[in-house]
PDB file of N, CA and C in Angstrom:
ATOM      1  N   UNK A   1       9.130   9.100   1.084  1.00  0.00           N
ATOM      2  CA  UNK A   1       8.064   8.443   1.820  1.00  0.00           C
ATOM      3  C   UNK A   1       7.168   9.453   2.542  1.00  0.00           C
ATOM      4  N   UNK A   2       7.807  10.932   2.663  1.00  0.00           N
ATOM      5  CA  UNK A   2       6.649  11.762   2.984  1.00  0.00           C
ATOM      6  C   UNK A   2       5.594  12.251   2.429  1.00  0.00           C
ATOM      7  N   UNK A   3       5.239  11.552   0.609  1.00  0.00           N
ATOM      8  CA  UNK A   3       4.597  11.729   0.129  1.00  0.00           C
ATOM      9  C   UNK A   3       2.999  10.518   0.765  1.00  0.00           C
ATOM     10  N   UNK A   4       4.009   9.335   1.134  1.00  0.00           N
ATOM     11  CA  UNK A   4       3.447   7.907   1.524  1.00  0.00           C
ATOM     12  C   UNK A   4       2.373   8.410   2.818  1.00  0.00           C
ATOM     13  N   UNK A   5       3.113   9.065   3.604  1.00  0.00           N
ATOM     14  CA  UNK A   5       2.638   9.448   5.010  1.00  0.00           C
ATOM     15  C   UNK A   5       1.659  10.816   4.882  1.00  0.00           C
ATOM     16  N   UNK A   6       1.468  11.516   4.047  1.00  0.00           N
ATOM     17  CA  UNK A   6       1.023  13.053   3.840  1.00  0.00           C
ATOM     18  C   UNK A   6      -0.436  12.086   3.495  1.00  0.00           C
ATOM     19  N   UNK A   7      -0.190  11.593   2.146  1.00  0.00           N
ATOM     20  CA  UNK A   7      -1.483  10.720   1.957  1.00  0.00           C
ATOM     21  C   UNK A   7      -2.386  10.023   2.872  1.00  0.00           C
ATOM     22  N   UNK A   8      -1.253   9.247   3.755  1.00  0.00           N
ATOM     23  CA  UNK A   8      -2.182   8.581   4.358  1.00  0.00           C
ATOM     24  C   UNK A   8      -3.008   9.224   5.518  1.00  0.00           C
ATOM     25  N   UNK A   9      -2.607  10.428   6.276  1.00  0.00           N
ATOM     26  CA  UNK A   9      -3.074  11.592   6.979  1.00  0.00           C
ATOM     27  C   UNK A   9      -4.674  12.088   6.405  1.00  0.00           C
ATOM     28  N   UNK A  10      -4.824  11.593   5.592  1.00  0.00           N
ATOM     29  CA  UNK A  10      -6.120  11.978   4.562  1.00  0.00           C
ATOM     30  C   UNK A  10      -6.976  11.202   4.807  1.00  0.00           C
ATOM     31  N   UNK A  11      -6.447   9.642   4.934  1.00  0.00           N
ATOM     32  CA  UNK A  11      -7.054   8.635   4.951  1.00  0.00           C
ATOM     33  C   UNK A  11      -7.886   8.348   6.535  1.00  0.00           C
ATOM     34  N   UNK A  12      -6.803   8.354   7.142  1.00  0.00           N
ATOM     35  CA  UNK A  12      -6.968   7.501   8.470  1.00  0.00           C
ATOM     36  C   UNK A  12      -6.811   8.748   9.971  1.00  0.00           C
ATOM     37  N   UNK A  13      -8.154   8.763  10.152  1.00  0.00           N
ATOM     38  CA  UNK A  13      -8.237   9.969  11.204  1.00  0.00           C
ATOM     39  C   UNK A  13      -7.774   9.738  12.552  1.00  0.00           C
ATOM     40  N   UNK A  14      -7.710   8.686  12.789  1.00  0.00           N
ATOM     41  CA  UNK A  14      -6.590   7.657  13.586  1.00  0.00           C
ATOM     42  C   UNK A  14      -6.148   6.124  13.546  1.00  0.00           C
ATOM     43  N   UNK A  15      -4.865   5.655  13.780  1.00  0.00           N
ATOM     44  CA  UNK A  15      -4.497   4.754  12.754  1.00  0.00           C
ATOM     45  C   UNK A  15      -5.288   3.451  13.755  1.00  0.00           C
ATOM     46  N   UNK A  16      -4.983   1.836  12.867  1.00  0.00           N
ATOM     47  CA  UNK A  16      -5.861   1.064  13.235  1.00  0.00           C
ATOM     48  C   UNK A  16      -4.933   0.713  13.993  1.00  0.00           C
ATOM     49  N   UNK A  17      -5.779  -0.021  15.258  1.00  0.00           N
ATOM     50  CA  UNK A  17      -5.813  -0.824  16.397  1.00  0.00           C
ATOM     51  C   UNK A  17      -5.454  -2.161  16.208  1.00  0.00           C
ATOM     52  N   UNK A  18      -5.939  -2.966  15.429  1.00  0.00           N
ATOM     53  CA  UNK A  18      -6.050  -4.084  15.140  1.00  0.00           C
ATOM     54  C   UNK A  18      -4.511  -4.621  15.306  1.00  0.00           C
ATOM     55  N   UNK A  19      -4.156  -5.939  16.255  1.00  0.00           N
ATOM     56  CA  UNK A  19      -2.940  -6.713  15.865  1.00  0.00           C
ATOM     57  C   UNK A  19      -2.817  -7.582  15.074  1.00  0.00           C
ATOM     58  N   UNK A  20      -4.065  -7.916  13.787  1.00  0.00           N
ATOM     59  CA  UNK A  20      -3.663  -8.798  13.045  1.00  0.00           C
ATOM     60  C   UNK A  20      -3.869  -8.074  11.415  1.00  0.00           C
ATOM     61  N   UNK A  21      -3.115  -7.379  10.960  1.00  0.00           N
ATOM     62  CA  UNK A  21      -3.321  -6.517  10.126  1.00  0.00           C
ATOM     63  C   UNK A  21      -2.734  -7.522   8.303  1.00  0.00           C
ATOM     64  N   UNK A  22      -3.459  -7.226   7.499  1.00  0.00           N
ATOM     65  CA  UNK A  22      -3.039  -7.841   6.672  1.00  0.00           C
ATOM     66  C   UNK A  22      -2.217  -6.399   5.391  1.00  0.00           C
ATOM     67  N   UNK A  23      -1.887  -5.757   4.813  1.00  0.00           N
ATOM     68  CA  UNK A  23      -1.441  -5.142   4.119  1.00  0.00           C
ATOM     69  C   UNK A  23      -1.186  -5.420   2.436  1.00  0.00           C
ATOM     70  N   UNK A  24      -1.954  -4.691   1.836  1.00  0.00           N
ATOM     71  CA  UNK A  24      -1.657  -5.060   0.630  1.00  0.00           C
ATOM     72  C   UNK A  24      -0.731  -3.692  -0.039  1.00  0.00           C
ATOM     73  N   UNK A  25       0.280  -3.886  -1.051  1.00  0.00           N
ATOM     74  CA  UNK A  25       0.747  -2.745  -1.445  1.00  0.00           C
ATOM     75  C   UNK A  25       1.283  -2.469  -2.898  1.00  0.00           C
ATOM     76  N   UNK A  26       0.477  -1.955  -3.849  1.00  0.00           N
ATOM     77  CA  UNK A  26       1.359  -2.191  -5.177  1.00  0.00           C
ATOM     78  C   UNK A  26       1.661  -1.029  -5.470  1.00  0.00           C
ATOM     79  N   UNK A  27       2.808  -0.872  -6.171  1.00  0.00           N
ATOM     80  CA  UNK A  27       3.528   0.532  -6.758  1.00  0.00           C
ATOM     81  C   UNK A  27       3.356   0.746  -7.846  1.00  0.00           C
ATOM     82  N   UNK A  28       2.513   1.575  -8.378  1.00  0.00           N
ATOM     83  CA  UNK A  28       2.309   1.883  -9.607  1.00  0.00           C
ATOM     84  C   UNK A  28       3.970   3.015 -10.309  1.00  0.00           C
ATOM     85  N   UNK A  29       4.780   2.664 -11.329  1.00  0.00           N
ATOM     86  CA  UNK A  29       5.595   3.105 -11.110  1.00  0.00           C
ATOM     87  C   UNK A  29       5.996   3.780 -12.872  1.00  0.00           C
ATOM     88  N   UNK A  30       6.646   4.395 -12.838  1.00  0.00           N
ATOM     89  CA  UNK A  30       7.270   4.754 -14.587  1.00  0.00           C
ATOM     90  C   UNK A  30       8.575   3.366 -14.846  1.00  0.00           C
ATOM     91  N   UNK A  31       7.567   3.324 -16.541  1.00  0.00           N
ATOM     92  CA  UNK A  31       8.488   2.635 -17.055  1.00  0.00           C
ATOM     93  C   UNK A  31      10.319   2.901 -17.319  1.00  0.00           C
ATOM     94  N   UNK A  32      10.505   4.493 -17.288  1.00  0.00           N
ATOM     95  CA  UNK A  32      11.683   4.755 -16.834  1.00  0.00           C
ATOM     96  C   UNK A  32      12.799   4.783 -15.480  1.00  0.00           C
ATOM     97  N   UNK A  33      11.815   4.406 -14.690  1.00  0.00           N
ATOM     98  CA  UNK A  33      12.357   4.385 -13.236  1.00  0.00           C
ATOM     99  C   UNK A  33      13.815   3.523 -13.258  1.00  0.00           C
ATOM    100  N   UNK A  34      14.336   3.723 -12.471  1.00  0.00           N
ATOM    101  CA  UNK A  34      15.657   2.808 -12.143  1.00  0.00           C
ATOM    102  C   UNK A  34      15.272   1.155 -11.638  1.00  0.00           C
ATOM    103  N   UNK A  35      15.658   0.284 -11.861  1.00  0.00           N
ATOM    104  CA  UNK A  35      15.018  -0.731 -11.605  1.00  0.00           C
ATOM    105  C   UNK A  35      15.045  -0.514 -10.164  1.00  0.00           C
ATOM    106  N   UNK A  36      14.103  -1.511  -9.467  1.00  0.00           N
ATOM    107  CA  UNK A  36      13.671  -1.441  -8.396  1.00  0.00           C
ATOM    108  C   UNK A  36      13.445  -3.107  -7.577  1.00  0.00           C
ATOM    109  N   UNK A  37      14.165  -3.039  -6.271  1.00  0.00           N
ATOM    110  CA  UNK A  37      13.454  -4.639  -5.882  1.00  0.00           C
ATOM    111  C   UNK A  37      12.454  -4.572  -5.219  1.00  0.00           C
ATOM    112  N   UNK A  38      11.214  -5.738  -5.426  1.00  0.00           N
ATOM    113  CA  UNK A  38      10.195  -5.502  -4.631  1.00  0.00           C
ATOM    114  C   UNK A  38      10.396  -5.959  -3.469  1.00  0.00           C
ATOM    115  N   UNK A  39      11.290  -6.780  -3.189  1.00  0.00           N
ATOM    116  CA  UNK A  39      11.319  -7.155  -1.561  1.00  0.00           C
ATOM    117  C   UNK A  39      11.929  -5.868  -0.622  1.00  0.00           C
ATOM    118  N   UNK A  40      12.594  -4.840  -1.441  1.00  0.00           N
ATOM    119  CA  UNK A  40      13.218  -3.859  -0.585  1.00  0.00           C
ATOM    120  C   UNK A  40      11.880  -2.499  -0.630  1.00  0.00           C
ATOM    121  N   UNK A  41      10.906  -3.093  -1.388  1.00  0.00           N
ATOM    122  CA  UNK A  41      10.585  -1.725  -1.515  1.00  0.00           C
ATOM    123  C   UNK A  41       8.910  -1.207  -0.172  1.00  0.00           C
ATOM    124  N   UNK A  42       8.816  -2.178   0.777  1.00  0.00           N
ATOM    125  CA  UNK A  42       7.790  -2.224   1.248  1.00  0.00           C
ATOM    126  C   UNK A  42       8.179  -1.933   2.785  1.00  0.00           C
ATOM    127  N   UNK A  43       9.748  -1.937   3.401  1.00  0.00           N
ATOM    128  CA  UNK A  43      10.172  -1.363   4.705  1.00  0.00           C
ATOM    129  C   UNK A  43       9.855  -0.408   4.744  1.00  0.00           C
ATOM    130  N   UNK A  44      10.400   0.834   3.736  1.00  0.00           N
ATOM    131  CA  UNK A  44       9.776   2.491   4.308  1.00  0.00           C
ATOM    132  C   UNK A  44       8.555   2.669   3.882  1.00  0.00           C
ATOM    133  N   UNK A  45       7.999   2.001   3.096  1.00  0.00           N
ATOM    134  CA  UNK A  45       6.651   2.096   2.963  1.00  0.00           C
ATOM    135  C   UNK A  45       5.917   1.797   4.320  1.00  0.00           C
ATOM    136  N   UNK A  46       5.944   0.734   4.976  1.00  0.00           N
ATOM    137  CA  UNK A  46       5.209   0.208   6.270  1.00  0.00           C
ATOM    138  C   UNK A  46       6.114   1.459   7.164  1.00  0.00           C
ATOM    139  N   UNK A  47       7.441   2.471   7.174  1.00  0.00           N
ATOM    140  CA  UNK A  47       8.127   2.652   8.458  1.00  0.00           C
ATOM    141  C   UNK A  47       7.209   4.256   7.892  1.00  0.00           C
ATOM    142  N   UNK A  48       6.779   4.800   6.827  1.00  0.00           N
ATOM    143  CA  UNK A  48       6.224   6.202   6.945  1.00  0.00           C
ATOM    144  C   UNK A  48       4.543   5.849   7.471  1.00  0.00           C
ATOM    145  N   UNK A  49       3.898   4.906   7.542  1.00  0.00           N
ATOM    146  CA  UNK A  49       2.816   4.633   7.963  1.00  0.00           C
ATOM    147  C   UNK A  49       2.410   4.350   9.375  1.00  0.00           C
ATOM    148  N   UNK A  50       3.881   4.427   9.868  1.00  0.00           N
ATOM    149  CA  UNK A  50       3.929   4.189  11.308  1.00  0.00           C
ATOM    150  C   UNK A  50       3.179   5.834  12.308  1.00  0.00           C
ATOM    151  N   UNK A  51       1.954   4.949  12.631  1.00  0.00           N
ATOM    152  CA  UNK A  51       1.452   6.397  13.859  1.00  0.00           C
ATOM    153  C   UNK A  51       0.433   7.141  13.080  1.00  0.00           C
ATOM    154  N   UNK A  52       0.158   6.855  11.555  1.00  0.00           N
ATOM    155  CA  UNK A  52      -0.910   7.459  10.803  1.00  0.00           C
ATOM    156  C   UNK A  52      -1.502   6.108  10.374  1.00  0.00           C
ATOM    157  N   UNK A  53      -1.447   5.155   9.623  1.00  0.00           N
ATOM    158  CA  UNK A  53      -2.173   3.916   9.300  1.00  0.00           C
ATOM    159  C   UNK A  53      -2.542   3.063  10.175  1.00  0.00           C
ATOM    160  N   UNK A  54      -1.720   2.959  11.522  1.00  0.00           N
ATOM    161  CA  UNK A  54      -1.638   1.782  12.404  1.00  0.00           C
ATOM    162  C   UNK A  54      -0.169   2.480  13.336  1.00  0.00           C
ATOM    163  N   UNK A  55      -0.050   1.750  14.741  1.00  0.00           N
ATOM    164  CA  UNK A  55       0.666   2.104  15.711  1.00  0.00           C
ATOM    165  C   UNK A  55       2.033   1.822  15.343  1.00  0.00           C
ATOM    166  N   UNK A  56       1.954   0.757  15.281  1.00  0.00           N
ATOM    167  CA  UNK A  56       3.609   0.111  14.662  1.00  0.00           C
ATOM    168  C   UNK A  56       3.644  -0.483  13.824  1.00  0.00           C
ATOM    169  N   UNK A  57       4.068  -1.000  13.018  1.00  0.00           N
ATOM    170  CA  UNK A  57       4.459  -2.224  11.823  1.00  0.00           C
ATOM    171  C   UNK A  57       4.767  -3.829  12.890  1.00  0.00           C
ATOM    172  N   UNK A  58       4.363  -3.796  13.727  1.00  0.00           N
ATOM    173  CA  UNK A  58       4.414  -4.873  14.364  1.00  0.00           C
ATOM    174  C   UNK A  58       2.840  -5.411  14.233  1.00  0.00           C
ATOM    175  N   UNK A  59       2.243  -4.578  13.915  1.00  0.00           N
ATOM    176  CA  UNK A  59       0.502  -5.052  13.935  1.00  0.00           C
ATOM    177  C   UNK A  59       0.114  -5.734  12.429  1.00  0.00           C
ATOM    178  N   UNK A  60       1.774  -5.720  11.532  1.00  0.00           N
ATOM    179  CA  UNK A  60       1.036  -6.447  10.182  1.00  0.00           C
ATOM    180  C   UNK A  60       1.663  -7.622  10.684  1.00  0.00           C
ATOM    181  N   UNK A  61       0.538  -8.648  10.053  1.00  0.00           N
ATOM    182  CA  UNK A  61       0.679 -10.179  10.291  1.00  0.00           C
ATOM    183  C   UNK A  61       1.242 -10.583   8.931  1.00  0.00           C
ATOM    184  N   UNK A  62       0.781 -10.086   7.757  1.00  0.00           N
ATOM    185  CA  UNK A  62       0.656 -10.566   6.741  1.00  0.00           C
ATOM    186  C   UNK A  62       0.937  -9.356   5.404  1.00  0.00           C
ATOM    187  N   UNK A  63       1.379  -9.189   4.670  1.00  0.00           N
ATOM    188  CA  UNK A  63       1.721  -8.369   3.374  1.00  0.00           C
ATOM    189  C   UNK A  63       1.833  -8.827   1.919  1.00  0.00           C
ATOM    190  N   UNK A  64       1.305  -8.383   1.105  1.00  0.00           N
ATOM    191  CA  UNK A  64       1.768  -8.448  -0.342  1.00  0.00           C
ATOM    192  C   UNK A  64       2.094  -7.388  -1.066  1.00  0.00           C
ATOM    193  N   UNK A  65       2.878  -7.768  -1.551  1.00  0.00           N
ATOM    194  CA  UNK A  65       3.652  -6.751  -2.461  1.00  0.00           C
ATOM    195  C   UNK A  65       3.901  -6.789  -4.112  1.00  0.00           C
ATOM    196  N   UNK A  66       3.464  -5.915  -4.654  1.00  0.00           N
ATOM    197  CA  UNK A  66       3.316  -5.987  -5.980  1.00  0.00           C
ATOM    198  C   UNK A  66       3.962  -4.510  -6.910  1.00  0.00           C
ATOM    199  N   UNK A  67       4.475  -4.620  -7.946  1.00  0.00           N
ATOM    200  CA  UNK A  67       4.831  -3.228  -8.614  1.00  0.00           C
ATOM    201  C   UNK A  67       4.172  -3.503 -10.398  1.00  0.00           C
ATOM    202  N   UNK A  68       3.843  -2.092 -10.482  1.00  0.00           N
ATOM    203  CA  UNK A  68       3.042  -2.182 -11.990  1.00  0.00           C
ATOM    204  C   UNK A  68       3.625  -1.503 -12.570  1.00  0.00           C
ATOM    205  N   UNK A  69       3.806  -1.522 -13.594  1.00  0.00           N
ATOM    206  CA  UNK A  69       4.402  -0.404 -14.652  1.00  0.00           C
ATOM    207  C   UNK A  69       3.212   0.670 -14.929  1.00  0.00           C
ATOM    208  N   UNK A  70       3.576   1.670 -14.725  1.00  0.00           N
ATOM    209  CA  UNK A  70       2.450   3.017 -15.491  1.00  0.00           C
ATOM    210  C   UNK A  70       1.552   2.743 -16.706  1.00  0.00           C
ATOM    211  N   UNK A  71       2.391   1.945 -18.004  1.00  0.00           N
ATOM    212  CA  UNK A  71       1.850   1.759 -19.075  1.00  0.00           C
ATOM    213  C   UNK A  71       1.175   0.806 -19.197  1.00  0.00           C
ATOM    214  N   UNK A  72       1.064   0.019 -18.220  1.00  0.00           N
ATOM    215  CA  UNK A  72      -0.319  -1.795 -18.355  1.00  0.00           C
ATOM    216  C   UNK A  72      -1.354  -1.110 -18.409  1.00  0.00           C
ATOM    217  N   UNK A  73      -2.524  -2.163 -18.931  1.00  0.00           N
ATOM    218  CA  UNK A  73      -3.558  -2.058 -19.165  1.00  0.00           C
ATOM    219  C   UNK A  73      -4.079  -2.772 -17.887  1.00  0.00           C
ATOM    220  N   UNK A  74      -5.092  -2.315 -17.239  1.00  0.00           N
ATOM    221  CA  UNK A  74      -5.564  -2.571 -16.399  1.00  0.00           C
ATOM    222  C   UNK A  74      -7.101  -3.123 -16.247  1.00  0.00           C
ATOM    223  N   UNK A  75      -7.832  -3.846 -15.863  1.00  0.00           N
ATOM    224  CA  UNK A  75      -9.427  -4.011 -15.238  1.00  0.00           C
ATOM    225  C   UNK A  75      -9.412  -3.444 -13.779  1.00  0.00           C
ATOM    226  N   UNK A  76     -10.145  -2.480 -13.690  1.00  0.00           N
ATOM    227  CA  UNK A  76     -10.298  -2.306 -11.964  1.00  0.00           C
ATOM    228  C   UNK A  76     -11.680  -2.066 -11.598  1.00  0.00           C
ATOM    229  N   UNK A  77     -12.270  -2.924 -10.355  1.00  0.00           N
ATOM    230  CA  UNK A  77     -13.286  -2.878 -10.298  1.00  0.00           C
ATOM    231  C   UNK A  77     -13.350  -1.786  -9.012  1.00  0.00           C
ATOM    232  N   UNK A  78     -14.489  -0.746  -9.330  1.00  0.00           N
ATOM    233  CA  UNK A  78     -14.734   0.569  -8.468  1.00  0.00           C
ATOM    234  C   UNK A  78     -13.310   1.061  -7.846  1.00  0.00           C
ATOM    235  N   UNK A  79     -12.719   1.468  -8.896  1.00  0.00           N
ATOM    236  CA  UNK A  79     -11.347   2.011  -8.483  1.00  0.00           C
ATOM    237  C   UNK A  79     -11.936   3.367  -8.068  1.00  0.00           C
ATOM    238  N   UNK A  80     -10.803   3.998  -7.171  1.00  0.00           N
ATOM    239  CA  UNK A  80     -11.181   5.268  -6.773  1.00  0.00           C
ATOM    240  C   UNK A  80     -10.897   6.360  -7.421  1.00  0.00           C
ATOM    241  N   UNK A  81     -11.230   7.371  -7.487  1.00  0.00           N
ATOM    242  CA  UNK A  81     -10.934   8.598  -8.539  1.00  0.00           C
ATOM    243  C   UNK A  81      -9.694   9.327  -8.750  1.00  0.00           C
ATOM    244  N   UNK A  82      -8.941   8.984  -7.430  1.00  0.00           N
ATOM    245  CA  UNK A  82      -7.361   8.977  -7.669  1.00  0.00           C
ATOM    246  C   UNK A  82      -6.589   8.145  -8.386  1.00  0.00           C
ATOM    247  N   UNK A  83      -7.144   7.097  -8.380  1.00  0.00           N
ATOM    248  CA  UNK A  83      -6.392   6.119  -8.671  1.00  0.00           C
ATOM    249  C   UNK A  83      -6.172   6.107 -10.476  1.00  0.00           C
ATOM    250  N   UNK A  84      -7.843   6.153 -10.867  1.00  0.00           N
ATOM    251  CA  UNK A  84      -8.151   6.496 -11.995  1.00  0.00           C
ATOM    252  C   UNK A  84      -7.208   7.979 -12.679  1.00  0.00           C
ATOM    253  N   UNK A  85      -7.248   8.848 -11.448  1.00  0.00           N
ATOM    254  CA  UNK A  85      -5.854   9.846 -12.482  1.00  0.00           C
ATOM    255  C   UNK A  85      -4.978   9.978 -12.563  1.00  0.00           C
ATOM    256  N   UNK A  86      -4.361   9.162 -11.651  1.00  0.00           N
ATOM    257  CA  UNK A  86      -2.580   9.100 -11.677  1.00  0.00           C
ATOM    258  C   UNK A  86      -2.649   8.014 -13.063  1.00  0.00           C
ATOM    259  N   UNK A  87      -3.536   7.356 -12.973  1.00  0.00           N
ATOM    260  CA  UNK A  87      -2.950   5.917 -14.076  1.00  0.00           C
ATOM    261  C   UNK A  87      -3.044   6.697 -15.038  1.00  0.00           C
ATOM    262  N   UNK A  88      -4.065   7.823 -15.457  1.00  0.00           N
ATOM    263  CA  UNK A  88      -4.444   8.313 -16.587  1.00  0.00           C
ATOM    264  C   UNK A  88      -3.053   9.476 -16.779  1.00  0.00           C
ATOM    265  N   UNK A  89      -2.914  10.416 -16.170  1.00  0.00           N
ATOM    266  CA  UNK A  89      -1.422  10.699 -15.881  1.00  0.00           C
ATOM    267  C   UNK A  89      -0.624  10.329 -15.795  1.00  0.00           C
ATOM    268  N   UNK A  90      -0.299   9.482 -15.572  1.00  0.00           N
ATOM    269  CA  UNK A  90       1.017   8.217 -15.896  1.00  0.00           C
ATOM    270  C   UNK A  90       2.024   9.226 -14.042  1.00  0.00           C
ATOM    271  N   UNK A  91       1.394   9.103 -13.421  1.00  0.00           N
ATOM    272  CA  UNK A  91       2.064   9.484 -12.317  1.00  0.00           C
ATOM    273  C   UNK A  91       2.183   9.055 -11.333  1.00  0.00           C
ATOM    274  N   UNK A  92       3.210   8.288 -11.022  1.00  0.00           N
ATOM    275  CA  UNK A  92       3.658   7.274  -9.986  1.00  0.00           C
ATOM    276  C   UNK A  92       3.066   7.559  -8.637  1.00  0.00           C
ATOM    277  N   UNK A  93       2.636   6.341  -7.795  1.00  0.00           N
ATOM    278  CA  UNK A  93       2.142   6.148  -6.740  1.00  0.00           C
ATOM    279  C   UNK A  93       2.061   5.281  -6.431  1.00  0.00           C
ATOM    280  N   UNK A  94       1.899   4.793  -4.615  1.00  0.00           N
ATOM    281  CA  UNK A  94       1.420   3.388  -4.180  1.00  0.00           C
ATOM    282  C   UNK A  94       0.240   3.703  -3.937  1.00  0.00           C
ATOM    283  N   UNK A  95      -0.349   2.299  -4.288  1.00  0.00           N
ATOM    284  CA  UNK A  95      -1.925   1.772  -3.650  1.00  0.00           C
ATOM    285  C   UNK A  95      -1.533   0.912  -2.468  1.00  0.00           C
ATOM    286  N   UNK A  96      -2.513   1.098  -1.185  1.00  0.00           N
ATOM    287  CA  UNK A  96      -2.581   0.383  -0.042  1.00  0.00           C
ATOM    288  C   UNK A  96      -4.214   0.031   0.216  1.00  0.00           C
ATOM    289  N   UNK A  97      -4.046  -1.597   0.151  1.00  0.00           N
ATOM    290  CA  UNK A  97      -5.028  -2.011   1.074  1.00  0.00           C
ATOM    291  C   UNK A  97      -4.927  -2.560   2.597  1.00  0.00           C
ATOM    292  N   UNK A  98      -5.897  -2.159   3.557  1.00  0.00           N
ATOM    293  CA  UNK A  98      -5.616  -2.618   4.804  1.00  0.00           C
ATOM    294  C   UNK A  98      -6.697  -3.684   4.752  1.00  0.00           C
ATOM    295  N   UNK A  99      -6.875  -4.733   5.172  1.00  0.00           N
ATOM    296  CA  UNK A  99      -7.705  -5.675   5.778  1.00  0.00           C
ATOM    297  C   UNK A  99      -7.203  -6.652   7.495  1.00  0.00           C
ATOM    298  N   UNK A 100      -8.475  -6.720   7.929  1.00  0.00           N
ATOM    299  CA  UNK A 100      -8.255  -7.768   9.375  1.00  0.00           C
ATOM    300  C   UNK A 100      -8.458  -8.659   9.278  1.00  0.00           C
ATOM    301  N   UNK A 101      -7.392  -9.878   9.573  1.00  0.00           N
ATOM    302  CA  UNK A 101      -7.486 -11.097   9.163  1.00  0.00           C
ATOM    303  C   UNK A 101      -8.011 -11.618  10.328  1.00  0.00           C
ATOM    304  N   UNK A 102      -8.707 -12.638  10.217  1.00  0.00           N
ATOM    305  CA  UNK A 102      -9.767 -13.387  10.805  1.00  0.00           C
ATOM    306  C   UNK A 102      -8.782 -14.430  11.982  1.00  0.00           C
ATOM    307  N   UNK A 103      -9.616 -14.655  12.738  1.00  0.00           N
ATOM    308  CA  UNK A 103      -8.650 -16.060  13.514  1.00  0.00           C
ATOM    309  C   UNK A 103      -8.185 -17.118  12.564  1.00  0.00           C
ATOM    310  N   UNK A 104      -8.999 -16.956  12.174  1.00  0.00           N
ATOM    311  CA  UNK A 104      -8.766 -18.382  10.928  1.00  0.00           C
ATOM    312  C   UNK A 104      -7.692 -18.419   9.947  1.00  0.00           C
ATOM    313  N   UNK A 105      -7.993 -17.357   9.421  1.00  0.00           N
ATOM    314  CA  UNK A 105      -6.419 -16.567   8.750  1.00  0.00           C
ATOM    315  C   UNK A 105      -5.284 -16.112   9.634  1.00  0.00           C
ATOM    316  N   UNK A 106      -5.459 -16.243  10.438  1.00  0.00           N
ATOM    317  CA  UNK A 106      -3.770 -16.224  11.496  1.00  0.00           C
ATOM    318  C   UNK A 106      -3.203 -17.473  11.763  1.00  0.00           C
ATOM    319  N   UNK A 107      -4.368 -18.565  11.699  1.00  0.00           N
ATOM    320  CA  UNK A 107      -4.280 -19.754  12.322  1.00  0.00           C
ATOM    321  C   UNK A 107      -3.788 -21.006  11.045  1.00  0.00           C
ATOM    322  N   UNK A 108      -4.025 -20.046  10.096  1.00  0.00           N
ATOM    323  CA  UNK A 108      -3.479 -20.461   8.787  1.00  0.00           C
ATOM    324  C   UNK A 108      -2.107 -19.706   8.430  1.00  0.00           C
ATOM    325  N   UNK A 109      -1.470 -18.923   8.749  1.00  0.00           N
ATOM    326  CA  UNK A 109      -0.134 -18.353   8.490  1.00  0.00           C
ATOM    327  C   UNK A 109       0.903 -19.260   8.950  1.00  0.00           C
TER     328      UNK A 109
END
């Protein structure tokens, strides 16, 4: 996960404020990997992001979690240029989206 946290140091010049944080997270992963559960796989993900993405993991309201195999075929609209070379490299990584959910979307959870 210090790969998780090194990255995100790149990203976020200080982490977000926000207490209603929504989190998106998919693992792009090798088709050889050891199987993997997705419900286990998003704790150290949110616990290396702690103090670089956001203060605590108490500020996500909301998460999804997703894992891809390396070899899918994909549509991505304005993917970023990393993203575009790990897939093209077949070299495992997570993608994170952050979004702030609205009153409305809390009030709906």
């Amino acid at each position: 996960m210090l790969e998780v946290a090194t990255a995100a140091r790149s990203a976020f010049s200080v982490p977000l404020d926000s207490r209603k944080l929504f989190v998106r997270v998919v693992v792009f992963h090798s088709s050889t990997r050891q199987r993997f559960d997705i419900h286990n796989m998003a704790k150290p993900i949110f616990d290396a992001l702690e103090g670089v993405a956001y203060y605590d993991d108490v500020q996500i309201l909301r998460a999804e979690q997703s894992k891809r195999p390396l070899g899918g075929s994909y549509q991505l609209a304005n993917p970023e240029g990393r993203v575009v070379a790990n897939l093209a490299e077949q070299k495992e990584f997570v993608y994170l989206q952050f979004f702030e959910l609205t009153e409305q979307e809390v009030g709906q959870l």
